[in-house]
N, C-alpha and C. Protein backbone atom coordinates (compact mmCIF):
# COMPACT_ATOMS: atom_id res chain seq x y z
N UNK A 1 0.83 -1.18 0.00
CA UNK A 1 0.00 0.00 0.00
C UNK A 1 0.87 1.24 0.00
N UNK A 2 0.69 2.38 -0.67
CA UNK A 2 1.10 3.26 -0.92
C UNK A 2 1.23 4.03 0.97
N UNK A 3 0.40 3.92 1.68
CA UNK A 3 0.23 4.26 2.52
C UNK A 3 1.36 4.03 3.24
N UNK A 4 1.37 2.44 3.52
CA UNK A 4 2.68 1.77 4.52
C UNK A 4 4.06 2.29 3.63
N UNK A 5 4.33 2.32 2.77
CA UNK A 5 5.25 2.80 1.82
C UNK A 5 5.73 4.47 2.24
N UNK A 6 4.57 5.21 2.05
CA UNK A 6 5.05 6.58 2.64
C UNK A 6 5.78 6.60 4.28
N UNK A 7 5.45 5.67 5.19
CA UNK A 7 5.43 5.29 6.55
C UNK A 7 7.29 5.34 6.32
N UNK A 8 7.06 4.14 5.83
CA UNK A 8 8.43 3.37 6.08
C UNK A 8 9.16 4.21 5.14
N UNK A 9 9.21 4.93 4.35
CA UNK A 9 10.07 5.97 3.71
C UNK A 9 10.67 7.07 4.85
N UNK A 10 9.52 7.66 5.22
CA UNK A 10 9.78 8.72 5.99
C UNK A 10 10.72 8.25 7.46
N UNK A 11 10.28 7.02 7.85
CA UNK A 11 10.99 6.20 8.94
C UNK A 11 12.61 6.28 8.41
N UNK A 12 13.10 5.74 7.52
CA UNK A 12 14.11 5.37 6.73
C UNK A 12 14.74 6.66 6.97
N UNK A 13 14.41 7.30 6.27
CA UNK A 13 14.68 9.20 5.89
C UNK A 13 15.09 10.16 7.91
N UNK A 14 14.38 9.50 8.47
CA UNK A 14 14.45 10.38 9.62
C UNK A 14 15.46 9.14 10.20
N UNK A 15 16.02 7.95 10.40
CA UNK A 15 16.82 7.18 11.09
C UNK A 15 17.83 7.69 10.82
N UNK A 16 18.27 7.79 9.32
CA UNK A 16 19.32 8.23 8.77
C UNK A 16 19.83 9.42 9.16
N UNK A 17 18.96 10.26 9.15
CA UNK A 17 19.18 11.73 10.05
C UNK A 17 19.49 12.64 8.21
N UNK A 18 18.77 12.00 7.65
CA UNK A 18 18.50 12.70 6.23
C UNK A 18 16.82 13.72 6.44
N UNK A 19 17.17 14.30 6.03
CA UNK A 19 15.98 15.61 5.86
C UNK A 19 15.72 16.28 4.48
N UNK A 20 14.80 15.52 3.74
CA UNK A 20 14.17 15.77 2.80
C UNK A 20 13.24 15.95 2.93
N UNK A 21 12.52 17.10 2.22
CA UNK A 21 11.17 17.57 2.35
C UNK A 21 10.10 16.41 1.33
N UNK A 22 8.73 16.30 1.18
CA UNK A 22 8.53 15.47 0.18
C UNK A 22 7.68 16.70 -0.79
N UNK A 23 8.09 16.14 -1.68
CA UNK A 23 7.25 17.22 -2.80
C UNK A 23 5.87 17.59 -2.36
N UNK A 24 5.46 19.00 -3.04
CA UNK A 24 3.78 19.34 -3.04
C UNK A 24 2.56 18.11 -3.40
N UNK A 25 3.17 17.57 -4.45
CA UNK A 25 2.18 16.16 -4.53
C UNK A 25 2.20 15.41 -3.90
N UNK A 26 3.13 14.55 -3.32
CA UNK A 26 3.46 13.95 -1.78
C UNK A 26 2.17 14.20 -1.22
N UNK A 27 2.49 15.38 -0.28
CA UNK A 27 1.82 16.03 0.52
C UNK A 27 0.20 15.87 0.05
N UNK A 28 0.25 16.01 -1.07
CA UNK A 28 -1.41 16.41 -1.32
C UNK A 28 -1.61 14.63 -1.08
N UNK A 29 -1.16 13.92 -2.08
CA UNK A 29 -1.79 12.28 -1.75
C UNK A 29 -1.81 11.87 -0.38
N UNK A 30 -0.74 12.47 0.47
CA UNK A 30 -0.43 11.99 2.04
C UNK A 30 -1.73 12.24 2.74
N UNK A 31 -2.35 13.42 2.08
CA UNK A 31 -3.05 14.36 3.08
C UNK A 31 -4.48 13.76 2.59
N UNK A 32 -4.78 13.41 1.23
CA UNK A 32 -5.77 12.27 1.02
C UNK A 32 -6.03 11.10 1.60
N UNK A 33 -4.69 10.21 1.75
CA UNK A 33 -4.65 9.18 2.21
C UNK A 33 -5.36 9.14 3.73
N UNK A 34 -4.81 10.47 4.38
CA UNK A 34 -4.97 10.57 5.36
C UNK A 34 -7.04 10.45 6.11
N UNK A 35 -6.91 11.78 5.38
CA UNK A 35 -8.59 11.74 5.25
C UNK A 35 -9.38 10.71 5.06
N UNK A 36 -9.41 9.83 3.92
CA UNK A 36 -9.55 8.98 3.73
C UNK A 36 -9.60 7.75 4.90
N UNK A 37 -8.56 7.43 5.46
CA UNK A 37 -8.42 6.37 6.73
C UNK A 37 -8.82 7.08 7.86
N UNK A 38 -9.21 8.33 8.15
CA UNK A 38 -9.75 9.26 9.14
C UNK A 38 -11.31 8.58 9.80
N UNK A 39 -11.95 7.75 8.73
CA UNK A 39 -13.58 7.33 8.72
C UNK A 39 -13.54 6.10 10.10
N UNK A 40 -13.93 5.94 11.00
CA UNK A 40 -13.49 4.93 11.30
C UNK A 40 -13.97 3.43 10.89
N UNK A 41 -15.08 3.60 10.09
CA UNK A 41 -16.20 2.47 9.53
C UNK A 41 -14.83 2.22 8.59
N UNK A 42 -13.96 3.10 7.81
CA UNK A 42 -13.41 2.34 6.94
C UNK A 42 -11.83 1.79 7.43
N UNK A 43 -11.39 2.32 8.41
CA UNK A 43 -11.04 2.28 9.26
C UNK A 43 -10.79 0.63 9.82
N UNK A 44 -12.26 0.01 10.12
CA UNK A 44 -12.29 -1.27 10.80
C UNK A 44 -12.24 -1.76 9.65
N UNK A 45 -12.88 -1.65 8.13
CA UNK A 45 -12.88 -2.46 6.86
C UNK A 45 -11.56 -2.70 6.91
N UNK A 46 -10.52 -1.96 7.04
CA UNK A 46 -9.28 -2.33 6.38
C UNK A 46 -8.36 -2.85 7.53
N UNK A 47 -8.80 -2.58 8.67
CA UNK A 47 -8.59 -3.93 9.58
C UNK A 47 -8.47 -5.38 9.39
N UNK A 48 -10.24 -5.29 9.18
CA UNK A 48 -10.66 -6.71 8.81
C UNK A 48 -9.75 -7.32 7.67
N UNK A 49 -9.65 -6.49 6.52
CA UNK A 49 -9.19 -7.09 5.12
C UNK A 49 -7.63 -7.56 5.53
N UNK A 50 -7.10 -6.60 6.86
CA UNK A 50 -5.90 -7.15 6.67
C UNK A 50 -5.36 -9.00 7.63
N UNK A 51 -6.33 -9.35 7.34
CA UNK A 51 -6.79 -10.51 7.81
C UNK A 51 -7.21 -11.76 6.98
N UNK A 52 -7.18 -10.83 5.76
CA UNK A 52 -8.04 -12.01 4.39
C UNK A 52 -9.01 -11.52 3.94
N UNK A 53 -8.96 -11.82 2.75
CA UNK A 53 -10.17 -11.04 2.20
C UNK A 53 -11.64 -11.52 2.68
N UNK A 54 -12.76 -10.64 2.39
CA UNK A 54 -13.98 -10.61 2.68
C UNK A 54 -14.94 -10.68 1.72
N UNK A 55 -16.16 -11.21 1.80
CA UNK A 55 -17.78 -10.65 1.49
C UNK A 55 -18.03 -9.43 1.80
N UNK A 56 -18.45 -8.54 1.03
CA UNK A 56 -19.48 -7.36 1.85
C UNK A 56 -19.88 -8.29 3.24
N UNK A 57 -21.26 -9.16 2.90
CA UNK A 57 -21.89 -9.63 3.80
C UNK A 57 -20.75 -9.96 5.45
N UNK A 58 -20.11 -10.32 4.84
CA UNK A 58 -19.05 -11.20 6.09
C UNK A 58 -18.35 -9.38 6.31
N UNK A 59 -17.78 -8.66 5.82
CA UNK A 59 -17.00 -7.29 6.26
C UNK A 59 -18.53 -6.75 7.15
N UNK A 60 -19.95 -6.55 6.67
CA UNK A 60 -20.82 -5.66 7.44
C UNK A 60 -20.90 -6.37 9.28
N UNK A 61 -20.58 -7.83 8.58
CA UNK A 61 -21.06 -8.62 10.32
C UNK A 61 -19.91 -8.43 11.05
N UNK A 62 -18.77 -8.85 10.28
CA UNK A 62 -17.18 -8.56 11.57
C UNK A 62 -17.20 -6.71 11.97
N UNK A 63 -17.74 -5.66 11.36
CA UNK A 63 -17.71 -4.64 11.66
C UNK A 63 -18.35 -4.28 12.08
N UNK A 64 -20.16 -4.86 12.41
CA UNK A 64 -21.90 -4.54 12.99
C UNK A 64 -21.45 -3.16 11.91
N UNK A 65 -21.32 -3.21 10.80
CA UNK A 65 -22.52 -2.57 10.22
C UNK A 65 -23.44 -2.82 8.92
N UNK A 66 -24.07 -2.03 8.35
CA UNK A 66 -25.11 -2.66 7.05
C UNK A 66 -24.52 -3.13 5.96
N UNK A 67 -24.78 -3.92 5.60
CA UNK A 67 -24.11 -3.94 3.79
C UNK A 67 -24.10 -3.06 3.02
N UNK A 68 -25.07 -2.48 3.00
CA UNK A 68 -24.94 -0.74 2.47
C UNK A 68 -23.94 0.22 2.55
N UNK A 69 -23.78 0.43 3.63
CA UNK A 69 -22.74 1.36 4.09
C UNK A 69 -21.57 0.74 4.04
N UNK A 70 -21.45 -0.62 4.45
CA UNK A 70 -20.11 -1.29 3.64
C UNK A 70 -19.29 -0.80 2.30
N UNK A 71 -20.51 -0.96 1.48
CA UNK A 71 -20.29 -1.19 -0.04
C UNK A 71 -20.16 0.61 -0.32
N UNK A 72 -20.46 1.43 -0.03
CA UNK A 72 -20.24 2.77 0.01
C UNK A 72 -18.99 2.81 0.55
N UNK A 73 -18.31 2.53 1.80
CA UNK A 73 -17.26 2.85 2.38
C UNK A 73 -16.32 1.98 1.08
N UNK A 74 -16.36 0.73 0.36
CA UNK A 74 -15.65 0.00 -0.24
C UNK A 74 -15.39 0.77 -1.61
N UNK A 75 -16.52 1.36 -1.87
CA UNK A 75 -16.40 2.23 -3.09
C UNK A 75 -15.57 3.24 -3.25
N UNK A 76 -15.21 3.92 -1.71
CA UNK A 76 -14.00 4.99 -1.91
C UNK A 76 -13.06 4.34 -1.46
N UNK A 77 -12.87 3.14 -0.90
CA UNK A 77 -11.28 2.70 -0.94
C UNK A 77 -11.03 2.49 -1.93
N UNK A 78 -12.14 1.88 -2.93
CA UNK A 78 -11.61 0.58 -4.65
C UNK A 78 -10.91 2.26 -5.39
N UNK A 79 -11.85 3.43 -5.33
CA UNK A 79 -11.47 4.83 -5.69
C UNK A 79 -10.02 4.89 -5.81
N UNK A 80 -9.52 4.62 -4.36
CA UNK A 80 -7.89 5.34 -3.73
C UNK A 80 -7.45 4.39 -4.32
N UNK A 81 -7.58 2.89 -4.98
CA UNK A 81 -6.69 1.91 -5.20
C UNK A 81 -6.36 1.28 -3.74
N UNK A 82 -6.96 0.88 -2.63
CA UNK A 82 -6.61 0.85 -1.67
C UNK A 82 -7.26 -0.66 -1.12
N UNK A 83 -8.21 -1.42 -2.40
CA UNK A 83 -8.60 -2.52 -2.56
C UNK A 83 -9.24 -2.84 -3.61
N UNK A 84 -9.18 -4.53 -3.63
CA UNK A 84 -9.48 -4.67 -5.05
C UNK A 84 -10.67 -5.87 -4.69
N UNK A 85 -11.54 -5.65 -5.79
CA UNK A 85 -12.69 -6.67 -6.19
C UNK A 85 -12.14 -7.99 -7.01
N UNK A 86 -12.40 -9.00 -6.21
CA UNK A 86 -12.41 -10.31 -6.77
C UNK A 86 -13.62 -11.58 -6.95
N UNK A 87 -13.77 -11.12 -8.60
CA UNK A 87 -15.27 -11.64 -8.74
C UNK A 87 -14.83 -13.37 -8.89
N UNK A 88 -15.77 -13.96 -7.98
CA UNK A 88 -16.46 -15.48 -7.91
C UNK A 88 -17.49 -15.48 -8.83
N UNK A 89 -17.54 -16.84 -8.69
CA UNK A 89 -19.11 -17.22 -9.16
C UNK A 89 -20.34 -16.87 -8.95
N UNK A 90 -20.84 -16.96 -7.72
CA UNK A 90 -21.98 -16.03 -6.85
C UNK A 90 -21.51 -15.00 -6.09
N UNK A 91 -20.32 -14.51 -5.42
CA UNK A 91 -20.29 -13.55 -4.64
C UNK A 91 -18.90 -12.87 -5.53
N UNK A 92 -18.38 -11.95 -4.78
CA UNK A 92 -17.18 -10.99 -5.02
C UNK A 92 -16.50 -10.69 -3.49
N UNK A 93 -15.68 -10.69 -3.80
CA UNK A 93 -14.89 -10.56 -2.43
C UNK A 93 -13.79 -9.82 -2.54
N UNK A 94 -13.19 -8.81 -1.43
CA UNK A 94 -12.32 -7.97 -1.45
C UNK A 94 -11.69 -7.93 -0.34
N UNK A 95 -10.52 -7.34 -1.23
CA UNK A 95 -9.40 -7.84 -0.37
C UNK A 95 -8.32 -6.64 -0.48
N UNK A 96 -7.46 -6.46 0.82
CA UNK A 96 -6.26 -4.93 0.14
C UNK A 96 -5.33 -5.32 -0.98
N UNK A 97 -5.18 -3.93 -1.24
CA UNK A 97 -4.23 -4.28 -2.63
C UNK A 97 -2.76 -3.83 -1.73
N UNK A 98 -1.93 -5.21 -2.46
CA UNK A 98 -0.45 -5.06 -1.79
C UNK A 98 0.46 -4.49 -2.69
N UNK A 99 0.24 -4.15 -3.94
CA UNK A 99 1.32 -3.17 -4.56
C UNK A 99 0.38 -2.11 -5.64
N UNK A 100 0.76 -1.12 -6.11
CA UNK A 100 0.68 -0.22 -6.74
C UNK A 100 0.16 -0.91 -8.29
N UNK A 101 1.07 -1.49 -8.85
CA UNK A 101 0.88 -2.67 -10.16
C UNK A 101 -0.06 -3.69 -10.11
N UNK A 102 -1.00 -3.68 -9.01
CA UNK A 102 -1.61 -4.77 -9.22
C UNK A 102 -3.22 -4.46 -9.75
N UNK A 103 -3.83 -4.83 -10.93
CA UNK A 103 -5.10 -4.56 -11.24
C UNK A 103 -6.11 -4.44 -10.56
């Protein structure tokens, strides 16, 4: 995830006792990212996912909330690239996305 990536950059960067600023775009995606994981409904989704992927149905029950609001909260992570849909036969299931390159 782009997320853990910015983490462990900046970790790296400050051990070293290097001080680089990160660019204006940086900043703007950082500050998305941020917002973004701010929700806490999506928050527990990406908890859960980091556990194995899910059902809507199975993400609304490990989190008590609706399938509705699931699938809304899932819609702006799939947005950020921050998970991906994996269609089955009868259901779809999602799961985080672990690199940048991955469809």
């Amino acid at each position: 995830m782009f997320f853990a990536h910015v983490l462990v950059c900046s970790h790296a960067c400050m051990s070293a006792h290097i001080r680089k600023e990160p660019s204006d775009e940086h900043v703007v995606i950082a500050s998305d990212i941020f917002k973004l994981v701010s929700d806490p409904t999506r928050l527990k989704i990406l908890w859960a996912l980091l556990h194995g992927e899910h059902s809507v149905g199975e993400l609304a029950e490990d989190i008590k909330a609706k399938p509705a609001a699931v699938s809304q909260h899932l819609s702006k992570l799939r947005a950020a690239h921050m998970v991906l849909f994996v269609a089955m036969v009868f259901e779809c299931f999602i799961r985080l996305r672990t690199s940048m390159s991955a469809a």
